[in-house]
C-alpha atoms as a PDB file:
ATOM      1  CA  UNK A   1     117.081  96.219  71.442  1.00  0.00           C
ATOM      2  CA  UNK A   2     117.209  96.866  75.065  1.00  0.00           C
ATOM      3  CA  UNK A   3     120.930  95.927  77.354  1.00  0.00           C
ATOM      4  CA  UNK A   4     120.235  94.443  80.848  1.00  0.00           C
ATOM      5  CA  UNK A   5     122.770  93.564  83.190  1.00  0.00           C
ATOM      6  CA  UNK A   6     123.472  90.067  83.845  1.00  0.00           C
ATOM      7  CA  UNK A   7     121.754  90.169  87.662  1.00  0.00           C
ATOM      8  CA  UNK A   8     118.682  92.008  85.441  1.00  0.00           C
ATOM      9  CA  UNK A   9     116.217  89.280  85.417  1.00  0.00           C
ATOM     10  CA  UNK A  10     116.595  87.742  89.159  1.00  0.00           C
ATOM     11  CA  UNK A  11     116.992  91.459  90.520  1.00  0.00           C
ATOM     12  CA  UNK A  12     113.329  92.324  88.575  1.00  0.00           C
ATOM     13  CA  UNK A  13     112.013  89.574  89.850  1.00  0.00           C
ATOM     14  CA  UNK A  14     112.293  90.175  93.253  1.00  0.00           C
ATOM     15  CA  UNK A  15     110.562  93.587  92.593  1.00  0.00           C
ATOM     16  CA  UNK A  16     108.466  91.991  90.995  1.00  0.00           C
ATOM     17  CA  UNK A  17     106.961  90.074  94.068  1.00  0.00           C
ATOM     18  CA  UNK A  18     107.737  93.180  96.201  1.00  0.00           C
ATOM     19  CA  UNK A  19     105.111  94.705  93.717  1.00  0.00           C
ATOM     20  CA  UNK A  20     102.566  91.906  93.721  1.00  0.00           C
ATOM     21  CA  UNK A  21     102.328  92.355  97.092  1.00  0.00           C
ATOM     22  CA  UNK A  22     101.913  96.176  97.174  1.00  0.00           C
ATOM     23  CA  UNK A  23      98.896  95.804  94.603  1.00  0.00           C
ATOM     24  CA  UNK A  24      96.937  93.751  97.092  1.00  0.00           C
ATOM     25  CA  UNK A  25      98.359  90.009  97.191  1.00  0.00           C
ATOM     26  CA  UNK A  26      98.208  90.109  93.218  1.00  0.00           C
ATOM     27  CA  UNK A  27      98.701  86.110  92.334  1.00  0.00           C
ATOM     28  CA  UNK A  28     100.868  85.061  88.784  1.00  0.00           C
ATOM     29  CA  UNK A  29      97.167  84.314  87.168  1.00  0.00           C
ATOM     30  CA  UNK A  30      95.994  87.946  87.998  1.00  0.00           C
ATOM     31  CA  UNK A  31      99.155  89.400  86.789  1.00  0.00           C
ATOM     32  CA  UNK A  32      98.873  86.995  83.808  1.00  0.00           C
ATOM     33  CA  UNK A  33      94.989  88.611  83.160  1.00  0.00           C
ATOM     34  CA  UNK A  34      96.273  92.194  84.176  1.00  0.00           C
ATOM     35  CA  UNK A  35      99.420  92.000  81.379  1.00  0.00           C
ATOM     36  CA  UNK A  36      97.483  89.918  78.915  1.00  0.00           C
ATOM     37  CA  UNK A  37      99.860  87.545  78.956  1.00  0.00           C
ATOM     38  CA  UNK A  38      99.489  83.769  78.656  1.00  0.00           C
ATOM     39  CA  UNK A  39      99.686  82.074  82.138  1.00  0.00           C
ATOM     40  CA  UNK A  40     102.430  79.248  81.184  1.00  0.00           C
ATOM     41  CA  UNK A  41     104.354  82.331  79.874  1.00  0.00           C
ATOM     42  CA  UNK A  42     103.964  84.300  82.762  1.00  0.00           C
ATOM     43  CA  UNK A  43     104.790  81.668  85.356  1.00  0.00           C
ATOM     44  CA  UNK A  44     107.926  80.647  83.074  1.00  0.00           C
ATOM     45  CA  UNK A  45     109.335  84.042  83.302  1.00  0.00           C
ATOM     46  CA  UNK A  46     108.465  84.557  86.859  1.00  0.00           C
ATOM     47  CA  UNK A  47     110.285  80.820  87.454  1.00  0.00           C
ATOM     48  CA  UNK A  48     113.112  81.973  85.703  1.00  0.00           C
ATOM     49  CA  UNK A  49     112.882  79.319  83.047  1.00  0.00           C
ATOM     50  CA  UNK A  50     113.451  81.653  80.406  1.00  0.00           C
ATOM     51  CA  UNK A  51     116.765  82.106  78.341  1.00  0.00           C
ATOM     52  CA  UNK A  52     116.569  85.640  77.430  1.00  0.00           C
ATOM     53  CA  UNK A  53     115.096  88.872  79.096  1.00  0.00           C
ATOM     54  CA  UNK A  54     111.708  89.556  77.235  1.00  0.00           C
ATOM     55  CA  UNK A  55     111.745  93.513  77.123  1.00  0.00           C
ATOM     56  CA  UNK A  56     108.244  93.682  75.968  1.00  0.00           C
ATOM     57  CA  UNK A  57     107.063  91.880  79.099  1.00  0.00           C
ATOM     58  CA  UNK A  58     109.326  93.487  81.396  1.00  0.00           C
ATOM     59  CA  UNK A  59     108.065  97.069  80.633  1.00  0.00           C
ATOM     60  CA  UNK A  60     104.055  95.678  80.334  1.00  0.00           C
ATOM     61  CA  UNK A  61     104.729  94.187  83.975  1.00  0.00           C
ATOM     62  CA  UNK A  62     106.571  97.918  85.020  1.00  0.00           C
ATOM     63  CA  UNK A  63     103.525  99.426  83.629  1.00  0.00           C
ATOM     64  CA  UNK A  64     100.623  96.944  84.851  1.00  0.00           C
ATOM     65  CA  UNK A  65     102.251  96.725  88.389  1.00  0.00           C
ATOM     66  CA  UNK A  66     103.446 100.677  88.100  1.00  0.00           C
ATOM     67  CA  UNK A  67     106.592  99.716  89.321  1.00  0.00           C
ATOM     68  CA  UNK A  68     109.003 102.992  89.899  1.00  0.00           C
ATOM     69  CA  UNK A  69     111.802 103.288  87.045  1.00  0.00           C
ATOM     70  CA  UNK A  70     114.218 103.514  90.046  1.00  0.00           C
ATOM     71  CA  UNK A  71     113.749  99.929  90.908  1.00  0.00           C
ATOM     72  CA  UNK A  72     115.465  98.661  87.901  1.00  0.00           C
ATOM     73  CA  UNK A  73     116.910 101.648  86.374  1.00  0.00           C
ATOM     74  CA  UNK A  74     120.579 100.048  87.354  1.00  0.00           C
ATOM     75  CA  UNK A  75     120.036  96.874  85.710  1.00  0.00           C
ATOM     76  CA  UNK A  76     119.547  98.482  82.099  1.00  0.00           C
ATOM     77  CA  UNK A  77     122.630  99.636  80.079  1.00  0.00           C
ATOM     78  CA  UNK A  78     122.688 103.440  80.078  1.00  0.00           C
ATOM     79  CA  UNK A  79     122.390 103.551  75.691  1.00  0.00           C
ATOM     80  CA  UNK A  80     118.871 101.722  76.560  1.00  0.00           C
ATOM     81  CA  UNK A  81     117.485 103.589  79.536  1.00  0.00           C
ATOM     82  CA  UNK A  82     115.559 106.139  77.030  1.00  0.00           C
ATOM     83  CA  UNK A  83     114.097 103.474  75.027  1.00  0.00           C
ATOM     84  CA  UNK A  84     113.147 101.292  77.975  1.00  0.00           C
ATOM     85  CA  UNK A  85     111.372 104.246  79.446  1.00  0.00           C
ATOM     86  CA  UNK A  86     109.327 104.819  76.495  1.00  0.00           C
ATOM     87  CA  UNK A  87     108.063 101.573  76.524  1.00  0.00           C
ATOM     88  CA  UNK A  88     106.976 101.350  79.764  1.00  0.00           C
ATOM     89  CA  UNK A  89     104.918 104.493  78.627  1.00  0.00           C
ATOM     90  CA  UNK A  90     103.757 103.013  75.561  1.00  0.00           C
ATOM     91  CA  UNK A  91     102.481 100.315  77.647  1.00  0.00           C
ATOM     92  CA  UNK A  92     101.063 102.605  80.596  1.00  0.00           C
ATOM     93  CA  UNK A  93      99.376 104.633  77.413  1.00  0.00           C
ATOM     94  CA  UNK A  94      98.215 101.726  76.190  1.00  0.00           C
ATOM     95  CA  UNK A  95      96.647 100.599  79.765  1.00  0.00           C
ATOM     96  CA  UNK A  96      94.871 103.905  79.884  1.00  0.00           C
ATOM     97  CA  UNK A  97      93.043 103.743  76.698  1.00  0.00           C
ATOM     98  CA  UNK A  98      91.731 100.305  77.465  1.00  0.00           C
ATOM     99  CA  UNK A  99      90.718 101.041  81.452  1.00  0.00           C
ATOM    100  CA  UNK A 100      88.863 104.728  79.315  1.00  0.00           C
ATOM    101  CA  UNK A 101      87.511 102.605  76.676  1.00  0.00           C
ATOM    102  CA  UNK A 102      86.114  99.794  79.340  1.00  0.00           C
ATOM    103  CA  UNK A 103      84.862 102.124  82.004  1.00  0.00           C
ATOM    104  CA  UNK A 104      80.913 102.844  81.258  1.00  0.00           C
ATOM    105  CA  UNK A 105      80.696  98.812  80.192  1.00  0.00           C
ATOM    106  CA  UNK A 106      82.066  98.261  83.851  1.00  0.00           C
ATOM    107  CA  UNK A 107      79.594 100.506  85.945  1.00  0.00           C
ATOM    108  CA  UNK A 108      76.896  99.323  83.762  1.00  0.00           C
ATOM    109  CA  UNK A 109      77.846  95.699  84.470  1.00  0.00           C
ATOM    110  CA  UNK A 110      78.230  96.487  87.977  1.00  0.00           C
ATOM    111  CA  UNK A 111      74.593  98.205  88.418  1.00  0.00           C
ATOM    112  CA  UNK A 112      76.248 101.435  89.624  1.00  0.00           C
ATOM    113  CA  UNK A 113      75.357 103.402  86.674  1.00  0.00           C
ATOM    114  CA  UNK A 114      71.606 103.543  88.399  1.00  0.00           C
ATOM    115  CA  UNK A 115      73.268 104.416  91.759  1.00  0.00           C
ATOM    116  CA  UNK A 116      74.944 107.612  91.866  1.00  0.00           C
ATOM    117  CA  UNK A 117      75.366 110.515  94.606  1.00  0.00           C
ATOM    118  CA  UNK A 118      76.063 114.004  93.469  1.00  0.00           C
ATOM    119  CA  UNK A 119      77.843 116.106  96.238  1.00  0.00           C
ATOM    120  CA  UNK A 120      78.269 119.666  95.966  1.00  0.00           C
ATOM    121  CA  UNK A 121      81.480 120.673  98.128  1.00  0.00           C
ATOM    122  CA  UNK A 122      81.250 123.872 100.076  1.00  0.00           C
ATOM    123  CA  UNK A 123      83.181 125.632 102.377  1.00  0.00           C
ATOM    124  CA  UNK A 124      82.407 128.598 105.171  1.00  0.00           C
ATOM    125  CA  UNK A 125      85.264 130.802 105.355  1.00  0.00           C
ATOM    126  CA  UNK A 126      85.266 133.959 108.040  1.00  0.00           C
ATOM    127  CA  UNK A 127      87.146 136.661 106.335  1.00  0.00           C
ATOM    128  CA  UNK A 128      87.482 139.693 108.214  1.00  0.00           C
ATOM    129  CA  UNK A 129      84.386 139.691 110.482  1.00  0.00           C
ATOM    130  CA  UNK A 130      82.178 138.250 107.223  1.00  0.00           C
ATOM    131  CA  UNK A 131      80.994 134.987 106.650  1.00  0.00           C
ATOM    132  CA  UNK A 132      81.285 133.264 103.253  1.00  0.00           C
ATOM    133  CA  UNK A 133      80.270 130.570 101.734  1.00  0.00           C
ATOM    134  CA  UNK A 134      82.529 129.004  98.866  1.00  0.00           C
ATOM    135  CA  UNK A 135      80.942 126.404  96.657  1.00  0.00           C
ATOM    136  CA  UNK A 136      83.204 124.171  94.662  1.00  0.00           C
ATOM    137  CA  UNK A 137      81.042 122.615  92.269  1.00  0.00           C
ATOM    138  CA  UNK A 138      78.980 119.479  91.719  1.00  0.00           C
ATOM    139  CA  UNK A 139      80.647 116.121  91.107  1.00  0.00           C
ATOM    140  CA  UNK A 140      79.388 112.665  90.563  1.00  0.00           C
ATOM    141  CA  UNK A 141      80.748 109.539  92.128  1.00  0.00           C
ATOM    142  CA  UNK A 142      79.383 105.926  92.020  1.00  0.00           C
ATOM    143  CA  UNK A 143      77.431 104.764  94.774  1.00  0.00           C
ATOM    144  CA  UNK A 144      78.226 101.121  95.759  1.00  0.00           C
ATOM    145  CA  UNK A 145      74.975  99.209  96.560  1.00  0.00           C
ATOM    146  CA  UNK A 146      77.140  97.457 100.022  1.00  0.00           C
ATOM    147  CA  UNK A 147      80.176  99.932 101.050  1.00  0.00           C
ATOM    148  CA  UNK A 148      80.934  97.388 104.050  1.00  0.00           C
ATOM    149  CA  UNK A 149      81.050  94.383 101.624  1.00  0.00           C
ATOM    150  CA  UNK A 150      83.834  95.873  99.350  1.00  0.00           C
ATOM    151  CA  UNK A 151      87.232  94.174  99.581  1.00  0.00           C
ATOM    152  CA  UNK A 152      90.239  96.690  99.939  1.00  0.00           C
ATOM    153  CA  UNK A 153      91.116  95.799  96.426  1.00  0.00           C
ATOM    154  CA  UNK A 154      87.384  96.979  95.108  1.00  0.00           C
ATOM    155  CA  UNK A 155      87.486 100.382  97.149  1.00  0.00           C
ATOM    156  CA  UNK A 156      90.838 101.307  95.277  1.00  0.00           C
ATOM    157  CA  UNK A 157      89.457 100.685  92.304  1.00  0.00           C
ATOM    158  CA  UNK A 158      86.786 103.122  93.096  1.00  0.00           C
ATOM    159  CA  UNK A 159      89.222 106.074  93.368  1.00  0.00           C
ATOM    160  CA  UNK A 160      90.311 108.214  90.897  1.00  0.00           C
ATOM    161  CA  UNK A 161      93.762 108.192  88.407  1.00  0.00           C
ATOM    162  CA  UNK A 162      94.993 111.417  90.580  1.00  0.00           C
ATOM    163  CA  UNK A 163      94.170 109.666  93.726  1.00  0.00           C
ATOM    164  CA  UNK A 164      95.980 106.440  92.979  1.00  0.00           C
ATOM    165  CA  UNK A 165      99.091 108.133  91.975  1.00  0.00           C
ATOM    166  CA  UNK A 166      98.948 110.067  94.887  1.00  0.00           C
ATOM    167  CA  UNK A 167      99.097 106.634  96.590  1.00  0.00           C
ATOM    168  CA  UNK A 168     101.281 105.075  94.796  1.00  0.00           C
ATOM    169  CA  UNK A 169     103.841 107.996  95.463  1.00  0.00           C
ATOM    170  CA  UNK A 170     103.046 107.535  99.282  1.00  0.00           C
ATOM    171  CA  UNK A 171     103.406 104.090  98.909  1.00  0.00           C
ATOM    172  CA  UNK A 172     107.298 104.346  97.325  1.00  0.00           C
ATOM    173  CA  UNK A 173     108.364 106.940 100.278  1.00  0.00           C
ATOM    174  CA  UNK A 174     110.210 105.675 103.123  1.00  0.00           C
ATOM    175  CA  UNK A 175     108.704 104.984 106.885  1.00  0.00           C
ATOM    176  CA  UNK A 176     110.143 107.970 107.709  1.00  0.00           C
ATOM    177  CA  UNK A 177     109.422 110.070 104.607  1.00  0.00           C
ATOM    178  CA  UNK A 178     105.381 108.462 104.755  1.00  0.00           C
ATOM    179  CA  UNK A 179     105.205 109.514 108.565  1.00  0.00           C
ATOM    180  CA  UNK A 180     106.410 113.033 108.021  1.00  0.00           C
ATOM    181  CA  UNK A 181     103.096 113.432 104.894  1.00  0.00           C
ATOM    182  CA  UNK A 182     101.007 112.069 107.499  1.00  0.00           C
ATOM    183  CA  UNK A 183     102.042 114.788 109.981  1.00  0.00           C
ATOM    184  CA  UNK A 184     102.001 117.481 107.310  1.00  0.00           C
ATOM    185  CA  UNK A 185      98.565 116.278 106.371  1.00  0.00           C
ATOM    186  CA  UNK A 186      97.811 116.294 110.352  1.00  0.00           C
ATOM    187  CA  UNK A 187      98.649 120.439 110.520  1.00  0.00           C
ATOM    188  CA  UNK A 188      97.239 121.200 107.389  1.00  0.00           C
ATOM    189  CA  UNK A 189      93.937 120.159 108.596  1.00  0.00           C
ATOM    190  CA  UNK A 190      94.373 121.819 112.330  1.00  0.00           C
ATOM    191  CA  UNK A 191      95.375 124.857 110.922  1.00  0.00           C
ATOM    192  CA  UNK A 192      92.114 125.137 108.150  1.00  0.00           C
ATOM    193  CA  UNK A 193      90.136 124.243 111.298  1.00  0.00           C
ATOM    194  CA  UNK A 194      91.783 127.117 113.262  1.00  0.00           C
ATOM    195  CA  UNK A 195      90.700 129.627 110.440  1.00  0.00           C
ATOM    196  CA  UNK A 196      87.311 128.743 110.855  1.00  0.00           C
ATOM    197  CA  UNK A 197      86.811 127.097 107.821  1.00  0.00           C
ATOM    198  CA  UNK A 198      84.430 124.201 107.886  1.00  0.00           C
ATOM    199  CA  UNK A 199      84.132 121.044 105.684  1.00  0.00           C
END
């Protein structure tokens, strides 16, 4: 059994809804749908009408919302800190099997299985006086039948597990910390462009 501080429940909570609002305006019925959770359950532990703090439920919402350990690492007593984190990854495990095992039903559903656009990446690189081209293979990615139609919520669904964790790290940085990737990201590029390398 997992120890939570007192403060746990109203302090997760609020992260919670901090959360919700990261992953696109998320309501209690979409996290209900998202956790598998019954909705009269759901909205009783978001209302705080429950007696006890349901540790199952608390570490399916950390891993449905990805919600940081560091967010609610101070409410849990430090014996149960290792056994809370593994059940947030048994739960994140378990959300990664289902999204592998419901993929190709989803693009088939979707009519994008028909629609796809195979890009090979290459790059022109001027070494010494000599021109090169670099290819970096082939790779598939759906084609969406209306890109201007998709909602923001549909385009991230569209990227890759690297790419969202990548954004979901950007996402946890500070103002100050996300403005200093942005400028990294800003010389990177002017300094490829400088070496005459092209896109």
């Amino acid at each position: 059994m997992i120890n939570f501080s007192a403060d746990f429940l109203e302090n997760f909570l609020a992260v919670v809804r901090k959360y919700m609002q990261l992953r696109g305006g998320l309501t209690q019925k979409d996290l209900s749908e998202m956790t598998g959770v019954g909705i009269s359950t759901m909205s009783r532990f978001l209302n705080l009408k429950t007696a006890n703090v349901d540790e199952q439920l608390v570490a399916n919402i950390m891993a449905t919302l990805n919600i940081p350990l560091h967010e609610v690492i101070d409410g849990i007593a430090e014996d149960s800190t290792d056994t809370f984190k593994r059940l947030v990854l048994f739960y994140k495990e378990q959300m990664n099997n289902k999204a592998e095992a419901t993929l190709p039903e989803e693009e088939l559903a979707s009519g994008l299985d028909d629609e796809r656009t195979k890009t090979k990446t290459t790059a022109s690189i001027n070494i010494g006086g000599k021109k090169q081209n670099i290819s970096f293979g082939e790779q598939t990615t759906p084609k969406p039948s209306r890109p201007a139609e998709l909602s923001i919520r549909e385009k991230l669904q569209t990227l890759s597990p690297r790419q969202k964790a990548y954004i979901t790290d950007f996402l946890d940085l500070g103002i100050a910390d996300r403005d200093l990737i942005v400028d990294l990201g800003d010389a990177i590029f002017r300094y490829v462009r400088q070496r005459n390398v092209d896109f």
